[in-house]
Protein backbone atom coordinates (compact mmCIF):
# COMPACT_ATOMS: atom_id res chain seq x y z
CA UNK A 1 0.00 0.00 0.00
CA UNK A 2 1.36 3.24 -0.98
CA UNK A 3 1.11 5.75 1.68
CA UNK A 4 2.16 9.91 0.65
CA UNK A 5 3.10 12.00 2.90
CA UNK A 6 3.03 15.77 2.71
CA UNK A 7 3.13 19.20 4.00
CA UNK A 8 1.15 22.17 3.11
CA UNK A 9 2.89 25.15 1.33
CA UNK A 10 0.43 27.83 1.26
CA UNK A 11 -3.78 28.11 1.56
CA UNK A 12 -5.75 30.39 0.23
CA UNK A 13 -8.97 30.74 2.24
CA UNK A 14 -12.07 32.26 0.19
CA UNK A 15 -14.20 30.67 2.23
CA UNK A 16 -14.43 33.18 4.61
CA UNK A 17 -13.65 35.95 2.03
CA UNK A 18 -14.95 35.64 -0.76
CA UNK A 19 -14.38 36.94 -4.23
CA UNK A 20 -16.13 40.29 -5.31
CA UNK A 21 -18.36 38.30 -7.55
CA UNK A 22 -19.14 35.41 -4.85
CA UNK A 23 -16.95 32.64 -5.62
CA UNK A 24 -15.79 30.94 -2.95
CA UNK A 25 -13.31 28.14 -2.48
CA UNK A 26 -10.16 27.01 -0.61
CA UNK A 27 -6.58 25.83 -1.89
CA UNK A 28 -3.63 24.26 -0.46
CA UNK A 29 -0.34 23.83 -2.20
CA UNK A 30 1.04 20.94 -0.52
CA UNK A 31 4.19 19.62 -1.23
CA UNK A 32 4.40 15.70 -1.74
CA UNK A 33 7.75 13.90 -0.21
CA UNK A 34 7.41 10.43 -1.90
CA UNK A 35 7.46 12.38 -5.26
CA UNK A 36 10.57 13.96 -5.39
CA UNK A 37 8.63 17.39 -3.72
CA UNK A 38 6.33 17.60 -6.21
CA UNK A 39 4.46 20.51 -5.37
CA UNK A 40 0.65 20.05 -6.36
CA UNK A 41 -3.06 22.18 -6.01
CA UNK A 42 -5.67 20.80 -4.46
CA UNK A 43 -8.81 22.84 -4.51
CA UNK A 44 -12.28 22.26 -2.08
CA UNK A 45 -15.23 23.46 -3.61
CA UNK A 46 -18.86 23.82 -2.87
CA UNK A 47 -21.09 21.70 -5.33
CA UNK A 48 -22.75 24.91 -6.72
CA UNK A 49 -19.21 26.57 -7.38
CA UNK A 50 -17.78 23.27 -8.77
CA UNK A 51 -20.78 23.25 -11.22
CA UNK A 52 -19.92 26.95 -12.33
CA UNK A 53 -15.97 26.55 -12.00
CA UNK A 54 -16.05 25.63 -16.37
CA UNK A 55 -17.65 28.91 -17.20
CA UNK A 56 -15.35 30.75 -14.47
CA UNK A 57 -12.28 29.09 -16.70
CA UNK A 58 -13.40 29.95 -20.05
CA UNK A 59 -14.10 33.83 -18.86
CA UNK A 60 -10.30 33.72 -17.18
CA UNK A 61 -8.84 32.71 -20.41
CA UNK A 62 -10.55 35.22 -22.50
CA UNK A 63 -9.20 38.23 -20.00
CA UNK A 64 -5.71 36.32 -20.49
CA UNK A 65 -6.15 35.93 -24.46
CA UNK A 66 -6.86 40.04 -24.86
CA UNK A 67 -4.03 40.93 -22.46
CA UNK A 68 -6.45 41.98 -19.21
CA UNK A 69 -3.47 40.60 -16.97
CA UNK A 70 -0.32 40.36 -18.85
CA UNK A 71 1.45 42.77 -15.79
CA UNK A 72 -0.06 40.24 -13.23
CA UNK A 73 1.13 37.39 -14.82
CA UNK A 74 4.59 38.97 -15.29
CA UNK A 75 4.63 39.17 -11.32
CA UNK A 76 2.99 36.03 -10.99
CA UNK A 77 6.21 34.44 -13.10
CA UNK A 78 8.64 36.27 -11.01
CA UNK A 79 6.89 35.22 -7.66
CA UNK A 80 6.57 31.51 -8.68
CA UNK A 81 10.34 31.39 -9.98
CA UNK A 82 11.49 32.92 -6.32
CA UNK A 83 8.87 30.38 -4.89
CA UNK A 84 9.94 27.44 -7.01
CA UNK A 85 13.56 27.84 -5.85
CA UNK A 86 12.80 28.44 -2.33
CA UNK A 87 10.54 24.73 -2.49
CA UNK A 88 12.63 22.94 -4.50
CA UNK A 89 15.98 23.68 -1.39
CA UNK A 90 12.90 22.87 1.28
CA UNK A 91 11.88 19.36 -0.32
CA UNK A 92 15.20 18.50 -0.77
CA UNK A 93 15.72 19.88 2.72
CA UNK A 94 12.55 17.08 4.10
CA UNK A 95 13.62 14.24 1.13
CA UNK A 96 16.88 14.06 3.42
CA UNK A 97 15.09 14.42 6.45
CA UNK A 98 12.84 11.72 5.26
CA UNK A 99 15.68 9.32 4.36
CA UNK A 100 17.70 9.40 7.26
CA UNK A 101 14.47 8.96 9.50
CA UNK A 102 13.66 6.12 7.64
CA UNK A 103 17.63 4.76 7.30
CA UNK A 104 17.58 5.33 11.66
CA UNK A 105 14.00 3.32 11.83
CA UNK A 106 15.04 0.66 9.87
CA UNK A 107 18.40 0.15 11.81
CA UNK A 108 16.25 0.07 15.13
């Protein structure tokens, strides 16, 4: 049985703050040990936002297709690069962690 084992990166709670147009969710970055750090999205919905989240997409690609956020996403890029490098030294960081724990249980 596989078992993964991660740690949470970042949430976003909107939730409890919502988006000027209602939407509402929550996401966690987590960052998954067994796979190298792969750092992955998962995102909790309610059922009547999951049902519109298709028609949300479509609307964010058309703002991105004209331009609307071309300066955000420049920031965005510089962010995640600055954020990529800082995960990638912290999973390698808890990969060795990891090992050695599980080097020191097996010699017990």
């Amino acid at each position: 049985e596989l078992q993964l084992h991660f740690n949470i990166l970042r949430t976003k709670d909107k939730i409890t703050k919502p988006l000027p147009n209602g939407y509402r969710d929550v996401l966690c970055n987590l960052i998954v040990a067994e796979c190298d750090g792969l750092v992955c999205e998962l995102q909790l919905h309610f059922n009547t936002i999951h049902d519109l989240k298709p028609m949300n997409h479509r609307v964010y690609k058309i703002k991105r297709a004209v331009g609307l956020d071309q300066h955000q996403s420049a920031m965005v890029r510089d962010l995640n690069q600055r954020r990529n490098s800082r995960v990638l030294r912290e999973s390698q960081r808890q990969a060795q962690e990891n090992a050695a724990d599980t080097e020191a249980a097996r010699s017990n």
